[in-house]
Protein backbone atom coordinates (compact mmCIF):
# COMPACT_ATOMS: atom_id res chain seq x y z
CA UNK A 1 -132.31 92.18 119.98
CA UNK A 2 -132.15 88.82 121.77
CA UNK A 3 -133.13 85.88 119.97
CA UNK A 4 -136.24 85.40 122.58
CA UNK A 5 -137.58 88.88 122.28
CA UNK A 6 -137.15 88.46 117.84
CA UNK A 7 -139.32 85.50 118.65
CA UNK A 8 -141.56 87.83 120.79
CA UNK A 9 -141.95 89.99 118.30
CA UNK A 10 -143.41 88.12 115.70
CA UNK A 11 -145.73 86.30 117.46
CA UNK A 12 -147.20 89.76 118.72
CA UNK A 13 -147.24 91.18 115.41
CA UNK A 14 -149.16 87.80 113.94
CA UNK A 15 -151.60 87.89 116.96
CA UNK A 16 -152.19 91.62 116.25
CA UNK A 17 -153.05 91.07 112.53
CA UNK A 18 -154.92 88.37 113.58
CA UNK A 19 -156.95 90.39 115.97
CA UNK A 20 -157.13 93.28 113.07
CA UNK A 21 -158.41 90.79 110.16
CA UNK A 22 -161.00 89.23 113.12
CA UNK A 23 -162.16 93.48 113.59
CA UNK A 24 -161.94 93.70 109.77
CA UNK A 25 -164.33 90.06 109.13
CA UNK A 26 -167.03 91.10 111.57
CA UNK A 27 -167.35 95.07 109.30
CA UNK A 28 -167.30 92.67 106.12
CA UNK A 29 -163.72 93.31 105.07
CA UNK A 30 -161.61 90.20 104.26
CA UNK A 31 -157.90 90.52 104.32
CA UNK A 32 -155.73 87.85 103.66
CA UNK A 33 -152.26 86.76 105.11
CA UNK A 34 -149.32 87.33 102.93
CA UNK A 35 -145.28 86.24 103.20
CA UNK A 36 -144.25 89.35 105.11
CA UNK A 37 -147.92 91.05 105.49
CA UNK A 38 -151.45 90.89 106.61
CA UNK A 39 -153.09 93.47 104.30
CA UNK A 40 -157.03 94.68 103.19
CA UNK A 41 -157.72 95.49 99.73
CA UNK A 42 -160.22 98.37 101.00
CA UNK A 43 -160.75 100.63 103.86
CA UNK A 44 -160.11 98.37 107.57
CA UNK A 45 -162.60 99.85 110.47
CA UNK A 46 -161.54 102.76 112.04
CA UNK A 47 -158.52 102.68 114.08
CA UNK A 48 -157.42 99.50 112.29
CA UNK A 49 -154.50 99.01 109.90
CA UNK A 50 -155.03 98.32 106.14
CA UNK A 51 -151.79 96.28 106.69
CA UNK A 52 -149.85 95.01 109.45
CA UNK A 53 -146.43 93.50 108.46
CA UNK A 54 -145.40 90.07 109.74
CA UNK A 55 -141.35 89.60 109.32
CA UNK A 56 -138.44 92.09 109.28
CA UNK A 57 -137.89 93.76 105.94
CA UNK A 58 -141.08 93.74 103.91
CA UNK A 59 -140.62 95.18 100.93
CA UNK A 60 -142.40 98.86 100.38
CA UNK A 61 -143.88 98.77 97.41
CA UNK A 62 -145.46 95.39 97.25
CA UNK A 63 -147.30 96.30 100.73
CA UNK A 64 -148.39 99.22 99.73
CA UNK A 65 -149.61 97.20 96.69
CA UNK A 66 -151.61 95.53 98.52
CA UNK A 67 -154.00 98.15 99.93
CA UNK A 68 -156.17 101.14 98.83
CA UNK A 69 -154.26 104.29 98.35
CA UNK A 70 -156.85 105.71 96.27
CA UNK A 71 -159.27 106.27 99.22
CA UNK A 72 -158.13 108.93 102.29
CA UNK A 73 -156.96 107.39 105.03
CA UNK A 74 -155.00 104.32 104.53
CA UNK A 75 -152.03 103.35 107.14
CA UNK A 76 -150.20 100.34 107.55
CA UNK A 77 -148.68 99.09 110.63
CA UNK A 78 -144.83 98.95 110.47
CA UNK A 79 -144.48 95.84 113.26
CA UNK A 80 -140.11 96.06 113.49
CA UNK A 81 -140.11 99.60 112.36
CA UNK A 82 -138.01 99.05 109.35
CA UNK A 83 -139.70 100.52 107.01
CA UNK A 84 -139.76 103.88 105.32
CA UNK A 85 -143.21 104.32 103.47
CA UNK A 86 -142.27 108.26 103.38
CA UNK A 87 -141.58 108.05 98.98
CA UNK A 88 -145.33 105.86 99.13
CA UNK A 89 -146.96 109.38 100.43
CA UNK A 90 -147.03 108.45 104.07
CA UNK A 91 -145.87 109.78 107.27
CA UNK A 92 -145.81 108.53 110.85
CA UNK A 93 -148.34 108.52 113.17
CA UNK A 94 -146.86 107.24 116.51
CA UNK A 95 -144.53 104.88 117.21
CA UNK A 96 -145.20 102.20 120.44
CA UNK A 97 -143.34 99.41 121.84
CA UNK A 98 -144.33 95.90 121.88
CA UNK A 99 -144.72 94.53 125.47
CA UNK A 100 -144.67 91.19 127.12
CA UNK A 101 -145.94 89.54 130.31
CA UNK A 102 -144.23 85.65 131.15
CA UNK A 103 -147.02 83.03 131.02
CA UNK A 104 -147.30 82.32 134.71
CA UNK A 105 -146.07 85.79 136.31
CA UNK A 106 -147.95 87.05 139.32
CA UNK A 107 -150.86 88.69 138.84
CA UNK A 108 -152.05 91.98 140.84
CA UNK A 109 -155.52 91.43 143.06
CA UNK A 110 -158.48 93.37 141.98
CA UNK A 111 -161.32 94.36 143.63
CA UNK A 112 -163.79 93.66 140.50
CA UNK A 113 -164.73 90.28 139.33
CA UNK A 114 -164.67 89.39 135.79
CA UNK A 115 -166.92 88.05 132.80
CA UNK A 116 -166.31 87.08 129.05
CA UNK A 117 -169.06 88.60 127.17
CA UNK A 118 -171.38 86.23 125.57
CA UNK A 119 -174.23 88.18 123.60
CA UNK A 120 -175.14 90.72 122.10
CA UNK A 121 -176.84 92.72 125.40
CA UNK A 122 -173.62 92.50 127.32
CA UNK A 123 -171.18 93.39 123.75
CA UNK A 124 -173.69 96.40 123.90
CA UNK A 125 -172.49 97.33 127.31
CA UNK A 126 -168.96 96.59 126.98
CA UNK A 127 -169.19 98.88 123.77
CA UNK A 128 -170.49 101.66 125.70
CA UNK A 129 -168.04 101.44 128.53
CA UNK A 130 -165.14 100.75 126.46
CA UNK A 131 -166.34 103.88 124.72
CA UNK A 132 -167.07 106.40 127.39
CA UNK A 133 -168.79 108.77 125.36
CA UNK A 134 -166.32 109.47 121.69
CA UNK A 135 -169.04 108.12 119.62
CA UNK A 136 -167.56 105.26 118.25
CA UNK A 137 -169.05 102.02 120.37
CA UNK A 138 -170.61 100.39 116.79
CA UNK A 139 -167.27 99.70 116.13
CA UNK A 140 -167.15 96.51 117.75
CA UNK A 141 -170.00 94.23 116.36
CA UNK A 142 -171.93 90.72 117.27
CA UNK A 143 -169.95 89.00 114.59
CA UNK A 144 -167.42 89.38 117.08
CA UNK A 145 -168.89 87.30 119.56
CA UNK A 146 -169.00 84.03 116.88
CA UNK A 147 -165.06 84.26 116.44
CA UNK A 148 -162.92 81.86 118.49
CA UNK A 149 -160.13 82.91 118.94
CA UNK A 150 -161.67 86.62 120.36
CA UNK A 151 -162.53 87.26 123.71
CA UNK A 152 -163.88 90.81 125.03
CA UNK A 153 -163.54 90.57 128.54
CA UNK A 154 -165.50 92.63 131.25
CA UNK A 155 -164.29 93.92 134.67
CA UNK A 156 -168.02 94.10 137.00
CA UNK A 157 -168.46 96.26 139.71
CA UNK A 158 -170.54 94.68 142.88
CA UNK A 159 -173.92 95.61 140.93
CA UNK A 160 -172.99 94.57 137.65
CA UNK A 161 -171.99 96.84 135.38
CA UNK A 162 -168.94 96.88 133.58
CA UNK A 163 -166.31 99.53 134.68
CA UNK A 164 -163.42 97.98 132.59
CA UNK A 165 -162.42 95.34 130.57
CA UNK A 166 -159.97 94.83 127.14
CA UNK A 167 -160.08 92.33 124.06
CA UNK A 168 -158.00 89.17 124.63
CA UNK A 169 -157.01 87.75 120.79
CA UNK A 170 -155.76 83.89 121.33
CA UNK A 171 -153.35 82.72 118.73
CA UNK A 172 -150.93 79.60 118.81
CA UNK A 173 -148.04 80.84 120.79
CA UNK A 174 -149.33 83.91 122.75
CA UNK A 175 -152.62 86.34 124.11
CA UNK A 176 -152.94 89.52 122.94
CA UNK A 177 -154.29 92.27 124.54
CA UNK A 178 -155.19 95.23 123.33
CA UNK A 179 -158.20 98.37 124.02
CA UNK A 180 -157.56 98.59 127.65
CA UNK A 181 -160.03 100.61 129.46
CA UNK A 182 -161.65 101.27 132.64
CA UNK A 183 -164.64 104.23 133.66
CA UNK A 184 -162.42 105.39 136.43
CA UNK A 185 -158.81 105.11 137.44
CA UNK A 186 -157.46 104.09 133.94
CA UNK A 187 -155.13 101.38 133.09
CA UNK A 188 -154.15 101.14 136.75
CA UNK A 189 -157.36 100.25 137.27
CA UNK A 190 -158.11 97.50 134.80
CA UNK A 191 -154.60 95.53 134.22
CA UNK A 192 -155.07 94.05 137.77
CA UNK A 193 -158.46 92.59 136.57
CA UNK A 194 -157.57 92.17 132.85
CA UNK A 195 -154.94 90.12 133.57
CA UNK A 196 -156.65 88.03 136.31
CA UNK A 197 -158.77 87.22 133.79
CA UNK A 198 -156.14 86.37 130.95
CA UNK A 199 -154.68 84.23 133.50
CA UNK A 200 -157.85 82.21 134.66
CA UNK A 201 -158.75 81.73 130.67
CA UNK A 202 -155.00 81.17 129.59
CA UNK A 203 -152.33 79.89 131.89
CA UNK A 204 -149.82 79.05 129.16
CA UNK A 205 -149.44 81.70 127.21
CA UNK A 206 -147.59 84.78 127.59
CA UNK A 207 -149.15 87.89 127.30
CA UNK A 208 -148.40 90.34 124.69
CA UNK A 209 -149.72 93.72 123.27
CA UNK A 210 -148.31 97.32 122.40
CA UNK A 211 -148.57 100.51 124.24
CA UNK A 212 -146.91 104.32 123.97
CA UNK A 213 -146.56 106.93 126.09
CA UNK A 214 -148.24 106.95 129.42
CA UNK A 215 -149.91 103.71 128.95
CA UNK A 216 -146.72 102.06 128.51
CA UNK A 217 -145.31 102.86 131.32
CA UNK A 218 -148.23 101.69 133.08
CA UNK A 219 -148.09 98.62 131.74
CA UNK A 220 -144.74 97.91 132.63
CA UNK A 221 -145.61 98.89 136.42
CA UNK A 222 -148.03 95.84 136.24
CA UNK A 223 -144.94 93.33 135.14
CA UNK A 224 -144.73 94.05 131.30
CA UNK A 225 -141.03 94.18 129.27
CA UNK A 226 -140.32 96.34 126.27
CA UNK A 227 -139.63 94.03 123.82
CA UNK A 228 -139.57 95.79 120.34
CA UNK A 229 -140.35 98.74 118.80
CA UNK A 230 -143.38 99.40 116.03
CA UNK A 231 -144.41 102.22 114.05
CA UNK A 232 -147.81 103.49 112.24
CA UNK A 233 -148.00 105.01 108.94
CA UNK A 234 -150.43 106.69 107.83
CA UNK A 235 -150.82 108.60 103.98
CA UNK A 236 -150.57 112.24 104.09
């Protein structure tokens, strides 16, 4: 690995825990940052890690340490996939690659204009859309809305409602986006606005997130580079 994409790396796996601790504050769970981890004493909101390490190498059993085993479901998000958490009692989910987007690059036209959602009316809508039906749209909450460095952003159609849209997480060095959706089309369908919007809100930062599968390719058909590869464990 190049010494650029290393760098790459770690600043997407500190903007992702930083995105997971901002989903884990606003559900009343406070993590706290570590040497080589980001980690929650008890249970993170569904579909968020318990831990998500920050530097190659962090040692097993201290992470695991760190979280709830006691309770089902704990995971821990492997960011260099280095570790092997299989003696701990877990077992991989998936595995994904990291992926970044040049500060500056082109961006695709879209057809749908674009909005940062400001209260708790429009959250309700982007919850539903960004939903689509599993059941699971209280996940994101107002305390969301009151954190600065998180923006939910909406893709409009021409009367309004929101037909796409994805969470952009600011940190220092890099964006991070992450729960790309759209009602129709897919990701095809909401990168082109998505990162219109990352653009307009943050011209000098590159763009970074994770995908797997046919997502990932997707995103790398809208100017996204593999950069480094991640794993999620979760306990058997």
């Amino acid at each position: 690995m190049t010494t650029q994409k290393q760098f790459l790396v770690r600043a997407a796996a500190r903007n992702n825990a930083e995105w997971c601790a901002a989903m884990s504050r606003s559900h009343g769970v406070a993590g706290a940052f570590g040497g080589q981890a980001w980690a929650a004493p008890v249970r993170t909101p569904p579909y968020y890690p318990d831990a998500v390490t920050l530097v190659p190498g962090a040692e097993p059993d201290s992470l695991v340490a760190r979280i709830d085993t006691a309770a089902p479901g704990a995971s821990v998000k492997d960011s260099f996939a280095d570790l092997d958490l299989t003696e701990a009692g877990f077992r991989v989910l998936f595995e994904a690659r990291w992926i970044h987007r040049p500060a500056g690059a082109p961006v695709p036209a879209s057809e749908l204009s674009w909005d940062v959602v400001g209260d708790r009316d429009a959250l309700r809508g982007w919850a539903f859309a960004w939903d689509d039906g599993r059941g699971d749209a209280d996940l994101f909450r107002p305390e969301l809305l009151a954190d600065p460095g998180t923006f939910l952003l909406a893709g409009l159609s021409d009367d309004g409602r929101v037909v796409a849209g994805a969470v952009a997480s600011r940190s220092d060095q890099v964006v991070g986006v992450s729960n790309v959706f759209a009602r129709d089309g897919g990701p095809d369908t909401a990168w082109p606005v998505v990162l219109g919007a990352v653009h307009r809100l943050f011209p000098a930062l590159p763009v970074v997130g994770y995908e797997h599968g046919t997502d990932l390719a997707t995103a790398v058909r809208h100017g996204f580079e593999t950069v480094g590869a991640l794993r999620v464990w979760v306990q058997r």
